[in-house]
Protein backbone atom coordinates (compact mmCIF):
# COMPACT_ATOMS: atom_id res chain seq x y z
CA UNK A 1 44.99 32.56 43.29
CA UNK A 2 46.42 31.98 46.84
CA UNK A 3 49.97 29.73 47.04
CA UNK A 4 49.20 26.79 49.27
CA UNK A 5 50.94 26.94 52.79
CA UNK A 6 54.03 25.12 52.81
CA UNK A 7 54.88 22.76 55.51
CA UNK A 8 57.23 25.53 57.14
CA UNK A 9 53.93 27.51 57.44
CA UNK A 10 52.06 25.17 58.99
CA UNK A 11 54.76 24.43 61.56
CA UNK A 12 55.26 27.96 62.05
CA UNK A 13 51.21 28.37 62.98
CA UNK A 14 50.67 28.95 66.78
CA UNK A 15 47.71 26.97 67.09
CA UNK A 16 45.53 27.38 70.47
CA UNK A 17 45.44 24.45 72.94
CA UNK A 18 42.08 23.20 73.28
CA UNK A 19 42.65 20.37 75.94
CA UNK A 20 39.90 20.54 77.76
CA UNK A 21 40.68 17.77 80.26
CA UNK A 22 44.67 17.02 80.84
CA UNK A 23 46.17 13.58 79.51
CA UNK A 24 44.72 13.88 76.16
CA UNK A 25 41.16 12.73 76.97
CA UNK A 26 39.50 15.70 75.79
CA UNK A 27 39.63 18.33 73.79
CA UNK A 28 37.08 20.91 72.40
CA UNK A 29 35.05 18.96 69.45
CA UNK A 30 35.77 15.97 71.68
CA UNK A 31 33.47 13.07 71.23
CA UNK A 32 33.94 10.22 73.92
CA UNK A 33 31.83 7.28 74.67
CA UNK A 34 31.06 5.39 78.27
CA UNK A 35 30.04 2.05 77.36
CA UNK A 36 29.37 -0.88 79.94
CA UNK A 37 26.67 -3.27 80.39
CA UNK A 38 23.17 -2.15 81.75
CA UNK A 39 23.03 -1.29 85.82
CA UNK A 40 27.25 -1.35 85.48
CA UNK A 41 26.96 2.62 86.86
CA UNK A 42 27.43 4.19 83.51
CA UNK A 43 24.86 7.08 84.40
CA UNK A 44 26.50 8.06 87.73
CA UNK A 45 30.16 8.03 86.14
CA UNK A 46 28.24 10.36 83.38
CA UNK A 47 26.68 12.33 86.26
CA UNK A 48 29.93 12.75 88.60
CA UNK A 49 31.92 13.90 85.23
CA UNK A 50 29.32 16.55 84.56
CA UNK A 51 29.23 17.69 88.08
CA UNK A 52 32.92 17.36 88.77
CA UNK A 53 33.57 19.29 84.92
CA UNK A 54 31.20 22.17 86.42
CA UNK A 55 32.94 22.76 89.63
CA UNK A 56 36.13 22.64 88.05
CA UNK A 57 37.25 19.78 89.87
CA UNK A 58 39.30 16.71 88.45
CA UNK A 59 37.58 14.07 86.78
CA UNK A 60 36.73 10.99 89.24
CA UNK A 61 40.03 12.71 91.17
CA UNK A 62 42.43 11.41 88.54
CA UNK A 63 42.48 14.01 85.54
CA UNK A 64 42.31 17.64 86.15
CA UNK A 65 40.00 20.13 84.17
CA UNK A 66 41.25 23.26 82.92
CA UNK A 67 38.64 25.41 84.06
CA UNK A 68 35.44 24.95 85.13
CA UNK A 69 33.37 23.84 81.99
CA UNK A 70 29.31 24.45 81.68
CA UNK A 71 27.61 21.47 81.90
CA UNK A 72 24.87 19.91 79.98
CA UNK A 73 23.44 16.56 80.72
CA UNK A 74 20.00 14.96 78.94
CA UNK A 75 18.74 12.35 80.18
CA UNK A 76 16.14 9.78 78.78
CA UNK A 77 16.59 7.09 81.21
CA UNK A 78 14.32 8.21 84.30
CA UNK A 79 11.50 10.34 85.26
CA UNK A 80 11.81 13.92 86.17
CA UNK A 81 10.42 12.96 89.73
CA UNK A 82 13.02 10.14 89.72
CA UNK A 83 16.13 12.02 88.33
CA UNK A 84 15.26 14.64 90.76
CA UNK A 85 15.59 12.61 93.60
CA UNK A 86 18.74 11.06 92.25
CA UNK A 87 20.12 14.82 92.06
CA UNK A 88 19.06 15.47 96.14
CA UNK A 89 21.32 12.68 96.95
CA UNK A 90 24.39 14.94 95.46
CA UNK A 91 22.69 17.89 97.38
CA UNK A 92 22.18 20.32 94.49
CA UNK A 93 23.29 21.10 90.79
CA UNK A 94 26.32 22.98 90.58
CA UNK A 95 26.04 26.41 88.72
CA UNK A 96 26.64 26.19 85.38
CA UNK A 97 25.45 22.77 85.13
CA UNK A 98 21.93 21.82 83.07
CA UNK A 99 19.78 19.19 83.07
CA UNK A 100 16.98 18.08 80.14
CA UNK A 101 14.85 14.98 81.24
CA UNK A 102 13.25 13.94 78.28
CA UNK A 103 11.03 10.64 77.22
CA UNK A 104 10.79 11.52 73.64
CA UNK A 105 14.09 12.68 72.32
CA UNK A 106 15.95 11.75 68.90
CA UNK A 107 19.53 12.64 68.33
CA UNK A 108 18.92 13.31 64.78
CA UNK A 109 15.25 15.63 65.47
CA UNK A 110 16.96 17.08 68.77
CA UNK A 111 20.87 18.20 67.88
CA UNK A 112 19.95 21.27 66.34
CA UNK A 113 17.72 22.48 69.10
CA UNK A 114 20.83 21.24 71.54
CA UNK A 115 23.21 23.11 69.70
CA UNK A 116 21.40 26.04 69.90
CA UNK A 117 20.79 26.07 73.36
CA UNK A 118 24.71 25.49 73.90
CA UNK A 119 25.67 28.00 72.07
CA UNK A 120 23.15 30.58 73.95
CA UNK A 121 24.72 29.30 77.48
CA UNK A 122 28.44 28.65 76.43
CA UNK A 123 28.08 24.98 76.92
CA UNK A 124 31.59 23.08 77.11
CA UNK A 125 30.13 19.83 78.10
CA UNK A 126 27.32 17.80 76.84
CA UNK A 127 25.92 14.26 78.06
CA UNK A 128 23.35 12.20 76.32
CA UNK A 129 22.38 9.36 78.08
CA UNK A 130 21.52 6.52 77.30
CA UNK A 131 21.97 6.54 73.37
CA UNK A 132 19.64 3.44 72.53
CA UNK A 133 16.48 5.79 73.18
CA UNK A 134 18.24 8.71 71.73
CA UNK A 135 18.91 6.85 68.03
CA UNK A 136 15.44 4.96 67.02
CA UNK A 137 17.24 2.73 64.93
CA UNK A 138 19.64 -0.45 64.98
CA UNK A 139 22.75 0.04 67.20
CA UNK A 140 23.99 -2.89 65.25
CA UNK A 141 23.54 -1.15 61.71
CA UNK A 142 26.61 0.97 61.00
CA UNK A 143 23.99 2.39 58.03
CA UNK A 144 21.38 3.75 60.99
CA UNK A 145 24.12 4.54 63.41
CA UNK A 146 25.71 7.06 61.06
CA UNK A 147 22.72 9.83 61.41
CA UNK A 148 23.38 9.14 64.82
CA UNK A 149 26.88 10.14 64.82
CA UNK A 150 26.30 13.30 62.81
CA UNK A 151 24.33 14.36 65.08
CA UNK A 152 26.48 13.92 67.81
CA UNK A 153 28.75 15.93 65.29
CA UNK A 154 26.73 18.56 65.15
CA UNK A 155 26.23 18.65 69.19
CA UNK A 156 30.18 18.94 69.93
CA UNK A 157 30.75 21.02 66.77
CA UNK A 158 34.54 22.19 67.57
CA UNK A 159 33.99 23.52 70.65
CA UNK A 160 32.34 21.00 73.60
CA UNK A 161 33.09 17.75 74.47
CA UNK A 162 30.54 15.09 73.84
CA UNK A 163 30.04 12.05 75.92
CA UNK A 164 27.73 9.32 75.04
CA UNK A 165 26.40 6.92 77.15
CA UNK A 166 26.11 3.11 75.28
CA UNK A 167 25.53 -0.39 76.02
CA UNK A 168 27.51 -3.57 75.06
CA UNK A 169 26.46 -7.03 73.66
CA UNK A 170 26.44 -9.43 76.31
CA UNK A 171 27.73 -12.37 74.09
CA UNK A 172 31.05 -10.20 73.38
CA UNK A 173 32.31 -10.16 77.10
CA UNK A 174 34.82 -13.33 77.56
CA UNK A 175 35.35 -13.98 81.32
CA UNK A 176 38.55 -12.57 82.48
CA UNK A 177 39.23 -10.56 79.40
CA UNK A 178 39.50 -6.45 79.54
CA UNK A 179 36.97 -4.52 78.25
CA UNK A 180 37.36 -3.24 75.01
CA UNK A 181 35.58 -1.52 72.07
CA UNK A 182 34.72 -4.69 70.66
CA UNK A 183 32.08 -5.16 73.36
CA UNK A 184 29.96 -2.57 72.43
CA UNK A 185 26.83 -2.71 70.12
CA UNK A 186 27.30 -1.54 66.45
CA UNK A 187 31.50 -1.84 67.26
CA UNK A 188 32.70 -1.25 64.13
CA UNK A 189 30.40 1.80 63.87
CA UNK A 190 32.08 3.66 66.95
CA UNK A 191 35.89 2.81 67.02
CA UNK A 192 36.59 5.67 63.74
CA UNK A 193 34.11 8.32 64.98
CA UNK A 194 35.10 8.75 68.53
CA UNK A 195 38.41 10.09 70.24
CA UNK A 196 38.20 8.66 74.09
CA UNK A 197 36.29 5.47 74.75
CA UNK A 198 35.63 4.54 78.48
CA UNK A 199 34.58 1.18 79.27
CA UNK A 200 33.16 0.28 83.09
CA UNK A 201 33.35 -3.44 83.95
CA UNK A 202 32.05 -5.68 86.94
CA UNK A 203 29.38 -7.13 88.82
CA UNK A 204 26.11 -5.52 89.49
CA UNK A 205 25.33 -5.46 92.82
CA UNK A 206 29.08 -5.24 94.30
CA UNK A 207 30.80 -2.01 96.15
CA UNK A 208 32.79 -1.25 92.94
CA UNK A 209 33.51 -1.80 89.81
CA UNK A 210 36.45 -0.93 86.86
CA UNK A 211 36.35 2.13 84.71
CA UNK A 212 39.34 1.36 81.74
CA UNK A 213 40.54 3.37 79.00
CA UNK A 214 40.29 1.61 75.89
CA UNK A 215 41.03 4.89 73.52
CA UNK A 216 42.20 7.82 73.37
CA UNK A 217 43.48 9.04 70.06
CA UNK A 218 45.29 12.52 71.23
CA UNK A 219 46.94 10.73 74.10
CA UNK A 220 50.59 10.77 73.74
CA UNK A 221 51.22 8.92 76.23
CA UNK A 222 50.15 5.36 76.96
CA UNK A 223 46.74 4.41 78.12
CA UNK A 224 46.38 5.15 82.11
CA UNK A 225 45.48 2.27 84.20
CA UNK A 226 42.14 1.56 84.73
CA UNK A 227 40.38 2.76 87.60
CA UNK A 228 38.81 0.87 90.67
CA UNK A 229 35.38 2.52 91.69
CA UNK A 230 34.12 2.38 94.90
CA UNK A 231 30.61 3.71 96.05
CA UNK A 232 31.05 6.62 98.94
CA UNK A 233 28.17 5.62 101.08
CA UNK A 234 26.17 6.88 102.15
CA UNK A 235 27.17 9.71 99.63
CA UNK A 236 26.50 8.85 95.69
CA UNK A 237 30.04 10.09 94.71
CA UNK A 238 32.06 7.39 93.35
CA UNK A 239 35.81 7.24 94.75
CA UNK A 240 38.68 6.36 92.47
CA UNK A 241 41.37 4.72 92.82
CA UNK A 242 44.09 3.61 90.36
CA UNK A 243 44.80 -0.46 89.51
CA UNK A 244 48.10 -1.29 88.46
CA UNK A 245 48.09 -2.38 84.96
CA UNK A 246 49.21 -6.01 84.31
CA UNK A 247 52.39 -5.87 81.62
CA UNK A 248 51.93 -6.07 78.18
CA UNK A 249 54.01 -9.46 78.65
CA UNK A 250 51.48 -10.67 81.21
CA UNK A 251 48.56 -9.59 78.72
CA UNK A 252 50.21 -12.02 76.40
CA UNK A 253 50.80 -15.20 78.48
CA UNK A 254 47.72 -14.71 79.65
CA UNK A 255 46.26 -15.37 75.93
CA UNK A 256 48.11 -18.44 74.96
CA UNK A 257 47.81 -20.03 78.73
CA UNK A 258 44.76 -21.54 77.34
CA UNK A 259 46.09 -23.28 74.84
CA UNK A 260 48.49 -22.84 71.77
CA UNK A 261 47.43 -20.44 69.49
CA UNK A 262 48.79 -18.72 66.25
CA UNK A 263 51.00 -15.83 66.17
CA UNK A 264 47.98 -13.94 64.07
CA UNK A 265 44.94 -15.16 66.48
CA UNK A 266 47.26 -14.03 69.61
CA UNK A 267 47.78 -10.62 68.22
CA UNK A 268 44.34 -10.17 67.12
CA UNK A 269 43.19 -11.12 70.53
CA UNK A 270 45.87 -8.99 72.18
CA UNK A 271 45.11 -6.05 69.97
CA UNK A 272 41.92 -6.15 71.34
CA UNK A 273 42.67 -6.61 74.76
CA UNK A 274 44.84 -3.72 75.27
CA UNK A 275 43.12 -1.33 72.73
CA UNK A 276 46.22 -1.58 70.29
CA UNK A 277 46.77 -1.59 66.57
CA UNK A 278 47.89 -5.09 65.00
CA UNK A 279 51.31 -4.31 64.16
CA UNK A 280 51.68 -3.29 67.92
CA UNK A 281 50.95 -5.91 69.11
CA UNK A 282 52.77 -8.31 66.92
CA UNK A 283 55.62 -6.69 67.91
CA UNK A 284 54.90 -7.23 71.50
CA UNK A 285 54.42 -10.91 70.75
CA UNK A 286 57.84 -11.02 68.99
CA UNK A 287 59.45 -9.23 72.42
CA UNK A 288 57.83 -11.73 74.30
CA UNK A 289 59.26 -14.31 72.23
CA UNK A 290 62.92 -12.67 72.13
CA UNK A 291 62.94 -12.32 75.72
CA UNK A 292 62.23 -16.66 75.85
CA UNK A 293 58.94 -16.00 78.05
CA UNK A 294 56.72 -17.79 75.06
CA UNK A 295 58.08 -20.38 72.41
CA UNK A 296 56.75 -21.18 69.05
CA UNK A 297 56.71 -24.22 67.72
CA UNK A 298 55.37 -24.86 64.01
CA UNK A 299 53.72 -21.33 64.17
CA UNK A 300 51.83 -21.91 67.30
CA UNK A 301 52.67 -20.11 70.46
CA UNK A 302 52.85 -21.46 74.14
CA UNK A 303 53.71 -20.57 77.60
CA UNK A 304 58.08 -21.26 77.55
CA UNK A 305 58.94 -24.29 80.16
CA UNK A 306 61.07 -22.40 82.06
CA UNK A 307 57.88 -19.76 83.32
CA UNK A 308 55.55 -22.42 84.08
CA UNK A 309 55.07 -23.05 87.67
């Protein structure tokens, strides 16, 4: 019988690097989701990723590739006279980029097929957009989403990235809060299963709109700062640009400025706002109290005298 490996051994292992994208976004056997609201710009961000990823170029400007990675994108959302039109607006597909418009798809029917065919052209990158006519069952059931996810499993195996395309509840977006994970459909379905969650955030109809970072579980560092997105007209590339992130002090005045609230419904809140575990941010809202920028008075929080005004 073989001895175990010891933790020496496993230290001593020279494992390969399979960062994909730099900052801990994506690996190989990534799987990320791009969730917003519907008409947000969710299928262009998935487009210009695909594109950029095949040309080798950094994502949205911000976060170089390592390589160029070959690109697969399907597409459910519009016509194959439609999409194709979309496409002449970029000018043409990049090589080593593929696109599959098809009505009738399933996740769970289609990701052995898709498999397949990445493995005969050396995908790195798949796309799958939008998911709710990719899973034929309730995006609010965690018990229908899982065959979804597996299949998604089976797609990015441990070699491509996988990025989903998803939609969010409308009731779950609170005016002036940050997008988070707990907007999307079937939430607690999603936050275990995925490594990078992007979340785009605005108004239709305007110039631009947000693109934030609300996970990214091999990031050592901390989240970047969201991203403003601006439409290059009369080009469809989307520019980026880089917001400067409110402190995590601001994040939490901001929460009890509308009135006193608990120490555990401001940290719930606040763990939700900045895409951080409880204990985090309970120990942000004991800084903030240390540092005399909130009080707390018979266990409820509020904004300290001395910062008001």
């Amino acid at each position: 019988m073989k001895e175990p490996m010891s933790l020496t051994d496993l230290v001593a292992i020279d494992y390969p690097d399979t960062e994909l994208v730099t900052g801990g976004l994506a690996h190989q056997g990534s799987r990320i989701l791009l969730g917003g609201d519907s008409g947000m710009g969710k299928s262009y961000v998935l487009l210009q990723l695909l594109f950029e990823s095949a040309e080798g170029k950094p994502w949205l400007g911000i976060w170089p590739v390592r390589r160029p990675l070959r690109s697969l994108l399907v597409q459910t959302e519009v016509s194959e006279p439609l999409f194709q039109r979309r496409i002449k607006r970029w000018g043409s597909l990049p090589d080593g980029m593929f696109v599959l418009t098809q009505k009738e798809f399933l996740m769970i029917d289609e990701a052995g097929s898709v498999a397949r065919f990445c493995d005969e052209h050396d995908i790195d990158i798949v796309g799958l957009d939008p998911l709710y006519q990719m899973h034929g069952g309730d995006e609010n059931s965690t018990h229908t989403i899982r065959p979804a996810e597996q299949a998604g499993d089976r797609i990015a195996g441990d070699k491509r990235i996988l990025i989903v395309v998803h939609h969010v509840n409308k009731v779950s977006q609170q005016t002036g809060q940050k997008p988070s994970l707990g907007w999307l459909r079937g939430a607690s379905a999603w936050h275990n299963w995925i490594d990078t969650g992007f979340m785009v955030a605005g108004r239709r109809g305007e110039d631009s709109f947000e693109l934030h970072v609300v996970k990214a579980r091999n990031r050592e560092e901390r989240m970047p700062n969201p991203l403003r997105l601006t439409w290059h007209k009369p080009g469809p590339y989307l520019v980026a640009e880089e917001m400067s992130e409110s402190s995590k002090y601001a994040d939490v005045m901001e929460i009890v400025s509308s009135g006193p609230v608990t120490r555990k419904v401001a940290s719930r809140r606040l763990a939700s706002v900045r895409g951080c575990s409880r204990a985090t941010a309970y120990r942000i809202i004991k800084e903030a109290v240390e540092r005399g920028l909130l009080e707390e008075t018979a266990g409820q929080l509020g904004l300290d005298s001395n910062e008001i005004g």
